[in-house]
C-alpha atoms as a PDB file:
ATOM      1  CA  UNK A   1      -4.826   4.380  13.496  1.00  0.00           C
ATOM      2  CA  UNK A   2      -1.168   3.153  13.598  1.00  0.00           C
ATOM      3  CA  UNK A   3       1.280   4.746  11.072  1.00  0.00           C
ATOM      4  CA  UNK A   4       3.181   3.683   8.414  1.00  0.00           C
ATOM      5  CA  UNK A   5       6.440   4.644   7.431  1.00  0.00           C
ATOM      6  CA  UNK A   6       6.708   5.389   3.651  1.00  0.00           C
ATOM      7  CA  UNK A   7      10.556   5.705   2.101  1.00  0.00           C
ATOM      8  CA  UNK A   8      10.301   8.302  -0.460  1.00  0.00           C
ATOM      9  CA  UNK A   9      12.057   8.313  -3.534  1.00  0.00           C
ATOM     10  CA  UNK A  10      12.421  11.719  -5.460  1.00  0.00           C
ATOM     11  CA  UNK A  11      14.512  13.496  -7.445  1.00  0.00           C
ATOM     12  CA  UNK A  12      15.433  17.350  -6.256  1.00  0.00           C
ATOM     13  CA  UNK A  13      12.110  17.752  -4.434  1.00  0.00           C
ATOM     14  CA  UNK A  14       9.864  15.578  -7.817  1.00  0.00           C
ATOM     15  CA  UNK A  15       8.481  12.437  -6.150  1.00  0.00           C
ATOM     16  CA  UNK A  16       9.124   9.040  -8.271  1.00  0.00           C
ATOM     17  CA  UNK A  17       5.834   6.958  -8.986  1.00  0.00           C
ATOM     18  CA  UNK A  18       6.186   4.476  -6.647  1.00  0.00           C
ATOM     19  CA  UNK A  19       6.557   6.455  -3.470  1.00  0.00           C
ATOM     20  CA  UNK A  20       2.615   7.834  -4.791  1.00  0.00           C
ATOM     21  CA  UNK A  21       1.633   3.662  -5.279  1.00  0.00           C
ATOM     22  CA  UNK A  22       3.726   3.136  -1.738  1.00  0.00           C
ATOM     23  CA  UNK A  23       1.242   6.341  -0.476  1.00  0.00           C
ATOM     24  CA  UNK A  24      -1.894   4.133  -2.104  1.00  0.00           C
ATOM     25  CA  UNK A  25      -0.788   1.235  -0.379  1.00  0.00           C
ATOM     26  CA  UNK A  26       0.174   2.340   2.645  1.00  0.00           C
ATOM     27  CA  UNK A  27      -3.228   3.980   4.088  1.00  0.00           C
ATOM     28  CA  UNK A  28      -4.868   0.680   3.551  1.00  0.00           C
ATOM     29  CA  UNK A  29      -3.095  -0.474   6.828  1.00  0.00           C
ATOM     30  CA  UNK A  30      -2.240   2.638   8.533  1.00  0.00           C
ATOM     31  CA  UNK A  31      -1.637   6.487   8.458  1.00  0.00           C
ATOM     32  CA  UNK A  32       1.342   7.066   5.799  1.00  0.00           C
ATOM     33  CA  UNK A  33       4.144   9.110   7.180  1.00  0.00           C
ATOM     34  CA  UNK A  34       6.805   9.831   4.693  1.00  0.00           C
ATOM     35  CA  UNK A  35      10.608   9.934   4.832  1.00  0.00           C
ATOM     36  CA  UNK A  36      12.018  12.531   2.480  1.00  0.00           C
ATOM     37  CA  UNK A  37      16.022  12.847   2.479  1.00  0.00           C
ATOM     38  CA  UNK A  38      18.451  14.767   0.484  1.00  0.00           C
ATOM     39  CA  UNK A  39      18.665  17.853  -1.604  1.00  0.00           C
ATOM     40  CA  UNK A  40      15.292  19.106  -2.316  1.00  0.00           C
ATOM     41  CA  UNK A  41      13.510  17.106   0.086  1.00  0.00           C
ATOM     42  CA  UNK A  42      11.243  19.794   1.256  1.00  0.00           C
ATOM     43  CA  UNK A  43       9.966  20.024  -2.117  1.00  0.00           C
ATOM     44  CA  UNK A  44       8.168  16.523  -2.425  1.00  0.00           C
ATOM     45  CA  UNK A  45       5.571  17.666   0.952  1.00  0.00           C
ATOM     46  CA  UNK A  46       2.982  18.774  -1.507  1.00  0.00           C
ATOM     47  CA  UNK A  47       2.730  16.014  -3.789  1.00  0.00           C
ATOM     48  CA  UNK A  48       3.276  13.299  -0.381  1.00  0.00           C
ATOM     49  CA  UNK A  49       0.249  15.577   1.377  1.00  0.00           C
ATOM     50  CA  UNK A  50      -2.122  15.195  -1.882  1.00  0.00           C
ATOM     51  CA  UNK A  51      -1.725  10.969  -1.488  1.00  0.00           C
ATOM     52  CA  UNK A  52      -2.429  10.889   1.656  1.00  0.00           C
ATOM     53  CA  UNK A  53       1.083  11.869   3.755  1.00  0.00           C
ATOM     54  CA  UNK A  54      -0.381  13.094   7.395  1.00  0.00           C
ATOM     55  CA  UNK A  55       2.738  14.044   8.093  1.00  0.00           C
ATOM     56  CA  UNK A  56       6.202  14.658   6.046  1.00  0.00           C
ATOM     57  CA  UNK A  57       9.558  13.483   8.211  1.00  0.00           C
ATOM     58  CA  UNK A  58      12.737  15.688   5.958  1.00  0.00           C
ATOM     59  CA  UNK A  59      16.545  16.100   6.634  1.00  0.00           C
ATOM     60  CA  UNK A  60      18.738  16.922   4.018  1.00  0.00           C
ATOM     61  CA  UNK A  61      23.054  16.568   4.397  1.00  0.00           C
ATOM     62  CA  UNK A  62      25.847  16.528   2.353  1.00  0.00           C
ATOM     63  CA  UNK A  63      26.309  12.502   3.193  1.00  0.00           C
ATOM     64  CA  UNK A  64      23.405  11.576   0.874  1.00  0.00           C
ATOM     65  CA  UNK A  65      25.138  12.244  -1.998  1.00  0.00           C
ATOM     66  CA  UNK A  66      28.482  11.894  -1.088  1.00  0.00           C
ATOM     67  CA  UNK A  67      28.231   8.350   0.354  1.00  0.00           C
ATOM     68  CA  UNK A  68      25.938   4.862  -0.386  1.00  0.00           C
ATOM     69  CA  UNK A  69      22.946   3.645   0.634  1.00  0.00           C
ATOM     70  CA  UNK A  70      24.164   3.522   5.094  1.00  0.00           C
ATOM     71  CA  UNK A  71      23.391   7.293   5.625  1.00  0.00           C
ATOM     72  CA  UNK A  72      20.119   6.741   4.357  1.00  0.00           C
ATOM     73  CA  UNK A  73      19.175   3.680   6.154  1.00  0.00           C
ATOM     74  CA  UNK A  74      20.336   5.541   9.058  1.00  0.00           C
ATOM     75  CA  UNK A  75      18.284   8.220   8.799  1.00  0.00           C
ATOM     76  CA  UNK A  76      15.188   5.615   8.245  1.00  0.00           C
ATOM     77  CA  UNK A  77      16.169   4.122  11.672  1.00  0.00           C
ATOM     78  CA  UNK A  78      16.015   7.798  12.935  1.00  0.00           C
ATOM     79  CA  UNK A  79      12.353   7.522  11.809  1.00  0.00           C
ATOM     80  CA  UNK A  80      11.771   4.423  12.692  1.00  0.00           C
ATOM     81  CA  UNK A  81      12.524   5.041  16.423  1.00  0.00           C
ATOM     82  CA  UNK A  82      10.866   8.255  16.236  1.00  0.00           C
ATOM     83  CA  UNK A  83       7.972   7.223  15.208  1.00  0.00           C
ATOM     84  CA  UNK A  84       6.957   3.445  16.113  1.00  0.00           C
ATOM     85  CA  UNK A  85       5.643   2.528  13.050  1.00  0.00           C
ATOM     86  CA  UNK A  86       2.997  -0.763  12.392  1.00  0.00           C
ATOM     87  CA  UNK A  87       5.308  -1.160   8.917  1.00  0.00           C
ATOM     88  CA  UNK A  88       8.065   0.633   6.759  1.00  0.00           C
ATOM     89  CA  UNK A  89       7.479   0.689   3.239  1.00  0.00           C
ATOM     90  CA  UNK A  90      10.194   1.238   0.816  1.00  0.00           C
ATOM     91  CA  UNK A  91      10.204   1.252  -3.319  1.00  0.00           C
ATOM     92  CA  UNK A  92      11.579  -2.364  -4.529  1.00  0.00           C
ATOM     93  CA  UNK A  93      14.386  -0.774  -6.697  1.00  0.00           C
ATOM     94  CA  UNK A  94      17.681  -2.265  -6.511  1.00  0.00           C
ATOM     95  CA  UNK A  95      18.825   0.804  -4.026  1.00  0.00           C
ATOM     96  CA  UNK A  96      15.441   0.171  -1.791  1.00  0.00           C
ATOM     97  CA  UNK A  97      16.177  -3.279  -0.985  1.00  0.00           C
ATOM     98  CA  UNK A  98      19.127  -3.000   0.227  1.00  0.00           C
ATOM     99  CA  UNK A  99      17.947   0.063   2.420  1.00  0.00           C
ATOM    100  CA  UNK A 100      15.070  -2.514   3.042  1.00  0.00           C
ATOM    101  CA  UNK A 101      17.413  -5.567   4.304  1.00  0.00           C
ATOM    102  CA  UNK A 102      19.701  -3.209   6.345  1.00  0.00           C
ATOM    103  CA  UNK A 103      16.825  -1.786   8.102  1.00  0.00           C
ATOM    104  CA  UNK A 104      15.192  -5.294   8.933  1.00  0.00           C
ATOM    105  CA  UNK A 105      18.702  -6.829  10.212  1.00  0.00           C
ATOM    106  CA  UNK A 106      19.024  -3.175  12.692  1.00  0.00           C
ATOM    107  CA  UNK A 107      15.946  -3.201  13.771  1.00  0.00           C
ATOM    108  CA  UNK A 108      15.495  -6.691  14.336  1.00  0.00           C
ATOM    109  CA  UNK A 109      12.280  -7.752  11.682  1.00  0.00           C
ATOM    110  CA  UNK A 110      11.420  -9.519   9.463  1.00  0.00           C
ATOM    111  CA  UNK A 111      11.438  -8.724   5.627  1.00  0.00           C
ATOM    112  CA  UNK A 112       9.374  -9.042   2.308  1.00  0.00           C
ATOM    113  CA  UNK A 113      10.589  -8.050  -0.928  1.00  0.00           C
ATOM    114  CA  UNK A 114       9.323  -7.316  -4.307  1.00  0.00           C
ATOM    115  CA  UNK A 115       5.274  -7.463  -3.131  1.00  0.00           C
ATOM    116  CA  UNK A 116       2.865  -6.841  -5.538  1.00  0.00           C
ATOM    117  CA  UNK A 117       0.193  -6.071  -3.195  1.00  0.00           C
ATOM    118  CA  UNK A 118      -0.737  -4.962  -0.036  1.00  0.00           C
ATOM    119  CA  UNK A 119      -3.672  -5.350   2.868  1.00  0.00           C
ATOM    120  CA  UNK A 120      -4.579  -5.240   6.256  1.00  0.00           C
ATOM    121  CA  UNK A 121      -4.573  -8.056   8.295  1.00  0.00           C
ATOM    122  CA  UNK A 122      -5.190  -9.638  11.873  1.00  0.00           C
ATOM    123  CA  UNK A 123      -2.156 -10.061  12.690  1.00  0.00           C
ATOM    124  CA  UNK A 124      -0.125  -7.268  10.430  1.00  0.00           C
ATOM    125  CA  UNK A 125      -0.105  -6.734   7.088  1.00  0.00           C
ATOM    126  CA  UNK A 126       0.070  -9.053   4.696  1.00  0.00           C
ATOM    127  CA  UNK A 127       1.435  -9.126   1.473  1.00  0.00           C
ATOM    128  CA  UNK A 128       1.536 -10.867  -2.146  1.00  0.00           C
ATOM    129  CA  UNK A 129       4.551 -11.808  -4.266  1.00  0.00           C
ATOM    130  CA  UNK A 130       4.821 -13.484  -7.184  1.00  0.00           C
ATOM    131  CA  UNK A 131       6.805 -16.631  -6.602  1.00  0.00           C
ATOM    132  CA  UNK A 132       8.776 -19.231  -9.140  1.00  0.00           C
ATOM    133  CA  UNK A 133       9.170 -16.733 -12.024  1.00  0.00           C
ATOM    134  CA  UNK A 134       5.399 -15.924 -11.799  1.00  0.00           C
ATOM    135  CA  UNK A 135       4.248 -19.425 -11.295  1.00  0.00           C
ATOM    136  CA  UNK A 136       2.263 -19.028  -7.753  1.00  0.00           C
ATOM    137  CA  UNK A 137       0.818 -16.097  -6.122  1.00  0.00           C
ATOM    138  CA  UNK A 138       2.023 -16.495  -2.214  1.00  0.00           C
ATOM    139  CA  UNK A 139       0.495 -14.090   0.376  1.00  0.00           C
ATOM    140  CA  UNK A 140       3.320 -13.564   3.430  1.00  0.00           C
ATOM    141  CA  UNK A 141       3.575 -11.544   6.882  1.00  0.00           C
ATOM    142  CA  UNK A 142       6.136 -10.754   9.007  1.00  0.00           C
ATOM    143  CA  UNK A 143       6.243 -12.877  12.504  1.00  0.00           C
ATOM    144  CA  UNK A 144       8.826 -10.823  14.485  1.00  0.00           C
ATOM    145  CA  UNK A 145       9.235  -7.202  14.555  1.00  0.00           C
ATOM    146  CA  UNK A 146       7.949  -4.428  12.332  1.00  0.00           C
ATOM    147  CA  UNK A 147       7.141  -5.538   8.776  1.00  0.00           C
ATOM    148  CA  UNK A 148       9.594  -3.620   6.290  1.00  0.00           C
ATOM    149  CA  UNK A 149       8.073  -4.451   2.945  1.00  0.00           C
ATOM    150  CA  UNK A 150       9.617  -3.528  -0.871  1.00  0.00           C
ATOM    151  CA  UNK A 151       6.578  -3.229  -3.075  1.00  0.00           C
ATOM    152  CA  UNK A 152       7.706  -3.633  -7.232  1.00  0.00           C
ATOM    153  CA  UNK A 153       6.024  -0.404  -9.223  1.00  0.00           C
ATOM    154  CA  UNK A 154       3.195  -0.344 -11.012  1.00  0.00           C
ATOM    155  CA  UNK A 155       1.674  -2.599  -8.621  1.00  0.00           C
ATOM    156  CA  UNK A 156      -0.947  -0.410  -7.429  1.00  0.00           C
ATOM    157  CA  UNK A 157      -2.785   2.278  -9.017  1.00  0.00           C
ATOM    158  CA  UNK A 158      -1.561   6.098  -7.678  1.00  0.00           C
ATOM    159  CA  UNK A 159      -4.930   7.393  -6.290  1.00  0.00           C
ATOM    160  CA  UNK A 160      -5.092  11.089  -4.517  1.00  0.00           C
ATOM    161  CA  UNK A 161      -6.633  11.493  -1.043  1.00  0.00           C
ATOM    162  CA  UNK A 162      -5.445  14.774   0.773  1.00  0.00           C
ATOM    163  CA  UNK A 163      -4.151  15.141   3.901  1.00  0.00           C
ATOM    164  CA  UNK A 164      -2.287  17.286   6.163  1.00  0.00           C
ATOM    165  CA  UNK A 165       1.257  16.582   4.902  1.00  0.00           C
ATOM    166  CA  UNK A 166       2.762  18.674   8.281  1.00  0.00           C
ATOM    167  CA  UNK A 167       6.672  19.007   7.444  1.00  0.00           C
ATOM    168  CA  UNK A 168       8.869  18.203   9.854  1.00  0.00           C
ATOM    169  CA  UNK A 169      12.553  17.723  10.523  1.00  0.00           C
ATOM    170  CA  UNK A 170      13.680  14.754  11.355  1.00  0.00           C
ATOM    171  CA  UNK A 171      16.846  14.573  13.782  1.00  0.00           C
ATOM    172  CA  UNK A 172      19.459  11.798  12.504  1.00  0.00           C
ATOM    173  CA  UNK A 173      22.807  10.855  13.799  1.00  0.00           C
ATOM    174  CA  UNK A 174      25.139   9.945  11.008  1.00  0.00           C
ATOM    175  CA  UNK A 175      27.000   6.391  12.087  1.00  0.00           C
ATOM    176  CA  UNK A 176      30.392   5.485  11.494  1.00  0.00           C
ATOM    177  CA  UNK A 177      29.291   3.224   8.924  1.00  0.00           C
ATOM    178  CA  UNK A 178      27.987   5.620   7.078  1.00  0.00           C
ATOM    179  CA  UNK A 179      31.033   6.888   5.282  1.00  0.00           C
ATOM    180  CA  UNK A 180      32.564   3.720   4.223  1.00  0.00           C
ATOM    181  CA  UNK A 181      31.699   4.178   0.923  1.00  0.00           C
ATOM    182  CA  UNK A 182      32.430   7.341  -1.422  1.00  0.00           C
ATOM    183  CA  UNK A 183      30.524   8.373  -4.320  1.00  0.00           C
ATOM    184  CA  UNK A 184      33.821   9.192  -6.266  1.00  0.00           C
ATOM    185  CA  UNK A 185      32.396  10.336  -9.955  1.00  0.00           C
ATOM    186  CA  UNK A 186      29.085  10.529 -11.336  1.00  0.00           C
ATOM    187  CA  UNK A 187      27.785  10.294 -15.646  1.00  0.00           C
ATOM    188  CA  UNK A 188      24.614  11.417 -16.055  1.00  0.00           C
ATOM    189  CA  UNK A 189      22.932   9.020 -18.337  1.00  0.00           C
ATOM    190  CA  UNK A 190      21.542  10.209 -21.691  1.00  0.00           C
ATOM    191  CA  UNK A 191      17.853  10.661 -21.517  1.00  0.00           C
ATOM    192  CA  UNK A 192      15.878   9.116 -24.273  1.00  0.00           C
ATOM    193  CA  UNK A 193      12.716  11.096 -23.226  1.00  0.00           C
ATOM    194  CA  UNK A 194      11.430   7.687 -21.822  1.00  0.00           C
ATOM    195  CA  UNK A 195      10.011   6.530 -18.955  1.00  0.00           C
ATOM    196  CA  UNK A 196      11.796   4.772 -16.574  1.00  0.00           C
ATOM    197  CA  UNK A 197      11.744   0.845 -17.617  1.00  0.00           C
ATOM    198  CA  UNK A 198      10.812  -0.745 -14.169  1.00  0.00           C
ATOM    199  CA  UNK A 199       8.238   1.921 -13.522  1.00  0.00           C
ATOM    200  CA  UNK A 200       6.414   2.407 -17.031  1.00  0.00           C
ATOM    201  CA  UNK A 201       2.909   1.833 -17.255  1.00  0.00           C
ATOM    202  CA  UNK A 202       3.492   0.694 -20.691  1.00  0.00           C
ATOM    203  CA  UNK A 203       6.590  -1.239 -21.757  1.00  0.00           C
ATOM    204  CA  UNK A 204       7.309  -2.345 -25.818  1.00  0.00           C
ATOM    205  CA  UNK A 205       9.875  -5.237 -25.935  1.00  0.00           C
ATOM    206  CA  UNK A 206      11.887  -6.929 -29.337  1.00  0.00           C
ATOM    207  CA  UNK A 207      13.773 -10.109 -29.131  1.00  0.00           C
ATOM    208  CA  UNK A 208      15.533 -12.221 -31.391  1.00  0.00           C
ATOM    209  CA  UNK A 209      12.775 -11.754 -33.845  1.00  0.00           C
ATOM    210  CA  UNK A 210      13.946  -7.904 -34.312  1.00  0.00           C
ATOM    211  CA  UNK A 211      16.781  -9.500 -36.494  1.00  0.00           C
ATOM    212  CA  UNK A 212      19.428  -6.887 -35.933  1.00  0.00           C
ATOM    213  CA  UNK A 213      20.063  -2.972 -33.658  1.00  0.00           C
ATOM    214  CA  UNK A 214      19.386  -1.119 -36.762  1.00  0.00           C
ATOM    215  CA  UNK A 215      15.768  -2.628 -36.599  1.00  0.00           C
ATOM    216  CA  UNK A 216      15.439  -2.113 -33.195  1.00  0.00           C
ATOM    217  CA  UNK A 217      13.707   1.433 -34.080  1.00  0.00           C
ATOM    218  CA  UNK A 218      10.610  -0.203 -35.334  1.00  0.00           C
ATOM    219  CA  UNK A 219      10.631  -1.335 -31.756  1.00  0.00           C
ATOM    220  CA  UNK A 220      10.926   2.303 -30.077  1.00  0.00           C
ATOM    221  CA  UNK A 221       8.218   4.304 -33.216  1.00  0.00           C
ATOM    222  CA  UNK A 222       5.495   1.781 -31.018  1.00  0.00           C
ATOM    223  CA  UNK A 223       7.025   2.476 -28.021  1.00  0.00           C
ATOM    224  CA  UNK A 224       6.895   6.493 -28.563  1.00  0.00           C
ATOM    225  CA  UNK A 225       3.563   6.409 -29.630  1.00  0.00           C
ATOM    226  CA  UNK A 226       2.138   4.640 -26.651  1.00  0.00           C
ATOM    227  CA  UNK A 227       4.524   6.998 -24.866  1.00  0.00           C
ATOM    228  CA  UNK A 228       6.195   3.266 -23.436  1.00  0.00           C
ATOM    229  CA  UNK A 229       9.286   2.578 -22.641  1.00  0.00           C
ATOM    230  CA  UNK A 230      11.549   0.236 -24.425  1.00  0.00           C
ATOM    231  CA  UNK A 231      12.548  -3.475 -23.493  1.00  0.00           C
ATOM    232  CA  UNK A 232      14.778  -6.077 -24.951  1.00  0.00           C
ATOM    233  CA  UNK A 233      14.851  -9.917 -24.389  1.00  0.00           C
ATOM    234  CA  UNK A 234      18.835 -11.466 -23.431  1.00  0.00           C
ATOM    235  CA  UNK A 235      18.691 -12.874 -26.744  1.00  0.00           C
ATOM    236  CA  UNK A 236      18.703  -9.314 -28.552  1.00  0.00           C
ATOM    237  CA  UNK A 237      20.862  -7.740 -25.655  1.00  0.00           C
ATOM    238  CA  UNK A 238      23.645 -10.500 -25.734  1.00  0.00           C
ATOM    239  CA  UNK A 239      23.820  -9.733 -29.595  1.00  0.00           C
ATOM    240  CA  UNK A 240      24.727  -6.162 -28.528  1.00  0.00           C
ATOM    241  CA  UNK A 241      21.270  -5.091 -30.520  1.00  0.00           C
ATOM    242  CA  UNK A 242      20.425  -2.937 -27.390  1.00  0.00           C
ATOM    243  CA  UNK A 243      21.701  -1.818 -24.369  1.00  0.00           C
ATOM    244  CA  UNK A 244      21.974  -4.305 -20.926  1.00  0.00           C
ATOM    245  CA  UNK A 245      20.040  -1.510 -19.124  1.00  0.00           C
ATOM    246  CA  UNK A 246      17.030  -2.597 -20.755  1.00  0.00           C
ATOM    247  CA  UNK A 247      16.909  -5.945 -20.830  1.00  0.00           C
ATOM    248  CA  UNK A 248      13.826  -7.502 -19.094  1.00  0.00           C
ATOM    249  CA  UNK A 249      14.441 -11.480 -17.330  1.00  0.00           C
ATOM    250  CA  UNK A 250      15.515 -12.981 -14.589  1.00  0.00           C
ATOM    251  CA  UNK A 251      19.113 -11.859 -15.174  1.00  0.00           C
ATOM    252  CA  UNK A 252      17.869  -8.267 -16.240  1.00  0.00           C
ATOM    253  CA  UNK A 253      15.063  -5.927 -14.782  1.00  0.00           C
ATOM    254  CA  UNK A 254      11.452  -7.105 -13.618  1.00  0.00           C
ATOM    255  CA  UNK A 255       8.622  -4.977 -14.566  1.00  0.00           C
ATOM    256  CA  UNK A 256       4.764  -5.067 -14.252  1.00  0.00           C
ATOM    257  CA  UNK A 257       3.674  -2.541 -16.394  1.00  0.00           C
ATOM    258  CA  UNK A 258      -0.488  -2.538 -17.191  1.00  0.00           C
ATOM    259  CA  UNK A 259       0.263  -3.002 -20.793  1.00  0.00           C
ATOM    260  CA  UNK A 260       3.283  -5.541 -22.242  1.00  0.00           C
ATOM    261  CA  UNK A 261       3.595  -5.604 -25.788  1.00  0.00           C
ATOM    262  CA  UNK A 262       6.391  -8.359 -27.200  1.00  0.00           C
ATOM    263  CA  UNK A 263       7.335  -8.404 -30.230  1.00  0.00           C
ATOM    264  CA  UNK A 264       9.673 -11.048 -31.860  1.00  0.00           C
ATOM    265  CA  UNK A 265      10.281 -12.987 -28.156  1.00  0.00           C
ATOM    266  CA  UNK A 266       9.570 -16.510 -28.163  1.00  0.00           C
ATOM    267  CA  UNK A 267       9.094 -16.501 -24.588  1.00  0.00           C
ATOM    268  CA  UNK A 268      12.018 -18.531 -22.685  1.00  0.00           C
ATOM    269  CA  UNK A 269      11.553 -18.311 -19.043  1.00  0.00           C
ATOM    270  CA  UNK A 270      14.277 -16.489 -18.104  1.00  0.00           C
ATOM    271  CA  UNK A 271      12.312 -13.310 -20.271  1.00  0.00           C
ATOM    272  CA  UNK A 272       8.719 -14.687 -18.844  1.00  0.00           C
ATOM    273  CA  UNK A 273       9.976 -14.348 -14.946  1.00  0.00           C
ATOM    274  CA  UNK A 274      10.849 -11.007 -15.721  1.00  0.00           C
ATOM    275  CA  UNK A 275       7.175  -9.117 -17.347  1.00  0.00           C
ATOM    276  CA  UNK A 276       4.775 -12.358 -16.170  1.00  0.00           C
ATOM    277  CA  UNK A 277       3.097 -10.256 -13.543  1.00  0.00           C
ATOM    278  CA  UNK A 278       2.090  -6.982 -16.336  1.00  0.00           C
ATOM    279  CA  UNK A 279      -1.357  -6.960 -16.342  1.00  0.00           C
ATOM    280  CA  UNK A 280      -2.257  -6.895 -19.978  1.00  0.00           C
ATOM    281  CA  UNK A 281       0.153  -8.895 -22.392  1.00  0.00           C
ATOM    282  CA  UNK A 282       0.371  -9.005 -25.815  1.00  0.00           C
ATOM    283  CA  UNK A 283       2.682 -11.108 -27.955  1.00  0.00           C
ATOM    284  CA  UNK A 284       3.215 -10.613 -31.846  1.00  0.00           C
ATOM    285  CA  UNK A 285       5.657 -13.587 -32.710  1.00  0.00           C
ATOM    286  CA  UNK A 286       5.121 -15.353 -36.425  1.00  0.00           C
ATOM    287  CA  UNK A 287       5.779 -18.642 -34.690  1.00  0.00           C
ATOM    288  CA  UNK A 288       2.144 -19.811 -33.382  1.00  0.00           C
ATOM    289  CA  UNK A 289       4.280 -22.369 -31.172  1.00  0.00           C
ATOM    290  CA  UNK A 290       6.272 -19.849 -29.313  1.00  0.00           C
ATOM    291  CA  UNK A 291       5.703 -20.536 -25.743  1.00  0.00           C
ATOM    292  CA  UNK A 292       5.148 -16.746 -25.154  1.00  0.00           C
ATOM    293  CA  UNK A 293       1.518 -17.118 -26.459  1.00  0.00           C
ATOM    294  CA  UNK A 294       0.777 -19.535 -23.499  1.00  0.00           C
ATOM    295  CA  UNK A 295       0.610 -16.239 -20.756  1.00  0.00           C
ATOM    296  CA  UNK A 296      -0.524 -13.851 -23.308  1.00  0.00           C
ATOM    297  CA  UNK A 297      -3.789 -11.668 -22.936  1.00  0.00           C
ATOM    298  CA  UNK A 298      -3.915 -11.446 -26.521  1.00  0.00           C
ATOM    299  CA  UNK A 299      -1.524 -12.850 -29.683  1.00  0.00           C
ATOM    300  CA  UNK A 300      -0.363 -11.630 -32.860  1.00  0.00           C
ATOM    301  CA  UNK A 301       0.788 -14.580 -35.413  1.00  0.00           C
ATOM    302  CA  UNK A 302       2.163 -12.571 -37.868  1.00  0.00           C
ATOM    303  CA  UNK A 303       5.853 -11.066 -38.902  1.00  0.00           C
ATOM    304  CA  UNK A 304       6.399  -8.009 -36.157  1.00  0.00           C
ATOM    305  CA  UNK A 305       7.893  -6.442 -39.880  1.00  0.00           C
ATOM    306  CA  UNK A 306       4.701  -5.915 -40.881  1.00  0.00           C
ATOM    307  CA  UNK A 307       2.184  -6.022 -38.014  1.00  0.00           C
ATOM    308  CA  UNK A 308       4.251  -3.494 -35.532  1.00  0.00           C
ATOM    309  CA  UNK A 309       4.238  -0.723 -38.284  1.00  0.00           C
ATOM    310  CA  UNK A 310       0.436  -0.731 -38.740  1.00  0.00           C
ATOM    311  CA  UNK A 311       0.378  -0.919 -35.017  1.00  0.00           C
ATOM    312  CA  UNK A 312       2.284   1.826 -34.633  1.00  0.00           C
ATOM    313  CA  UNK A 313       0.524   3.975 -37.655  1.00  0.00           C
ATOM    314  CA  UNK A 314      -3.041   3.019 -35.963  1.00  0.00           C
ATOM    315  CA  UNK A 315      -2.448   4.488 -32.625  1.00  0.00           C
ATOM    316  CA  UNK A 316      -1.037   7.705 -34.294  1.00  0.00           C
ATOM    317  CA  UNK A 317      -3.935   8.134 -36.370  1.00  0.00           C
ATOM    318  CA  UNK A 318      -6.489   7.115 -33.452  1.00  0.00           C
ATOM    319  CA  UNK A 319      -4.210  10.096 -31.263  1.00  0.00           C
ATOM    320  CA  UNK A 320      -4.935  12.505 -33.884  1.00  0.00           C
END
């Protein structure tokens, strides 16, 4: 069976969630072989064997975190040539596509971003995206070189399946590209004890309807009791209600959680091509006209003032 080249994305050795849905996805067309770099990268070959890694391709150097993005796409060339690959997958995060695109224009193939899913097919794989803000569903392949595909989290379900996961190290050649670009300074950014917004499985969004920041806490109580992560619609962002970081849109962050609750969001499609592909979505708006209840799973009419509390009060009590 042909193998697949799988991008990982960790932390110090902890492997992100999508690298373990990029794992999923990947052995449906192939043999996954991940590509760990950077401090701790030895770490992740446990977790990478247990979904399905056969083998685990690791090189760690000071120019990963001293320089952007080229040192790492020339280490996934390194891979690449090493090991003639039927596909590269990478995580569609704003860092992965460009990886991604600079990969495709080296090596000379073609590109898909932001898939949704993933299989086999005659002639390579092929993939879905979600076109036109959500609109269509298009399935695409790549007609010249090695598909290099960006798959959007949550978009497949992290499922274990042990395998050998034999490190090895992978032999890259810096290029002089690579240290165009300094890291200068970095902030660590406060942690709200959250998950991640793009890669939630759950994600609890306010809008316009919140009325105001200092409400915006009715908003996170649901959130932190479905253990979610918290959205906001342009509307309540452009009021300076929440942060930009978690604004959810077409100008903001696309997410597909499995479970999208809105609350207060009337549903303009510049917030709809942003959350239309979550898999369960629930609107509470106390305008039955709000074009948000037209893609909804299920709908709330009521004031979020009053229904989100009780939400929020009969999860806790159904937790225990």
């Amino acid at each position: 069976m042909a193998e697949v080249l799988v991008y990982v994305d960790h932390v110090d050795g902890a492997v992100r969630k999508p690298t373990l849905e990029l794992l999923t996805l990947a052995r449906r067309i192939g043999e996954p072989v991940a590509v760990a770099l950077g401090s701790g990268a030895e770490n992740t070959a446990a977790a990478l064997a247990e979904h399905g890694a056969v083998k685990v391709l690791t090189h760690d150097a000071a120019e990963y975190a001293d320089y952007l993005v080229v040192p790492k796409v020339d280490a996934l060339q390194a891979a690449y040539e090493a090991v003639s690959p039927a596909a590269v997958l990478v995580p569609s995060s704003a860092e992965g596509k460009e990886i991604a695109a600079r990969l495709a224009v080296r090596i000379g193939s073609g590109i898909i971003t932001d898939a949704v899913d993933l299989e086999a097919g005659d002639e390579g794989p092929v993939a879905t995206q979600s076109a036109f803000a959500a609109s269509f569903t298009t399935k695409s392949r790549v007609s010249k070189g090695t598909p290099v595909i960006t798959v959007k989290p949550n978009s497949a379900a992290v499922e274990a399946a042990p395998a050998a996961g034999a490190v090895e190290a992978l032999a890259v050649s810096f290029s002089e590209k690579a240290t165009g670009t300094k890291v200068t300074a970095r902030t660590p950014r406060a942690s709200t004890g959250r998950p991640e917004l793009t890669e939630a499985a759950i994600v609890v969004s306010g809008g316009r309807g919140v009325n105001g920041a200092e409400n915006f806490s009715i908003i996170e109580n649901l959130a932190d009791s479905l253990g979610a992560a918290v959205g906001a619609s342009r509307a309540a962002v452009d009021a300076g209600w929440y942060p930009h970081t978690n604004q959810v849109g077409q100008t903001g962050k696309s997410v597909s959680p499995q479970l999208y609750i809105a609350s207060g969001i009337s549903g303009a499609i510049q917030h709809r091509a942003g959350m239309q592909t979550s898999k369960t979505i629930v609107a509470i708006n106390k305008d039955a006209e709000a074009p948000i209840f037209d893609l909804v799973d299920y709908g709330v009419v009521g004031d979020l003032f009053d229904v989100v509390p009780q939400l929020t009060e009969e999860i806790k009590t159904r937790k225990g």
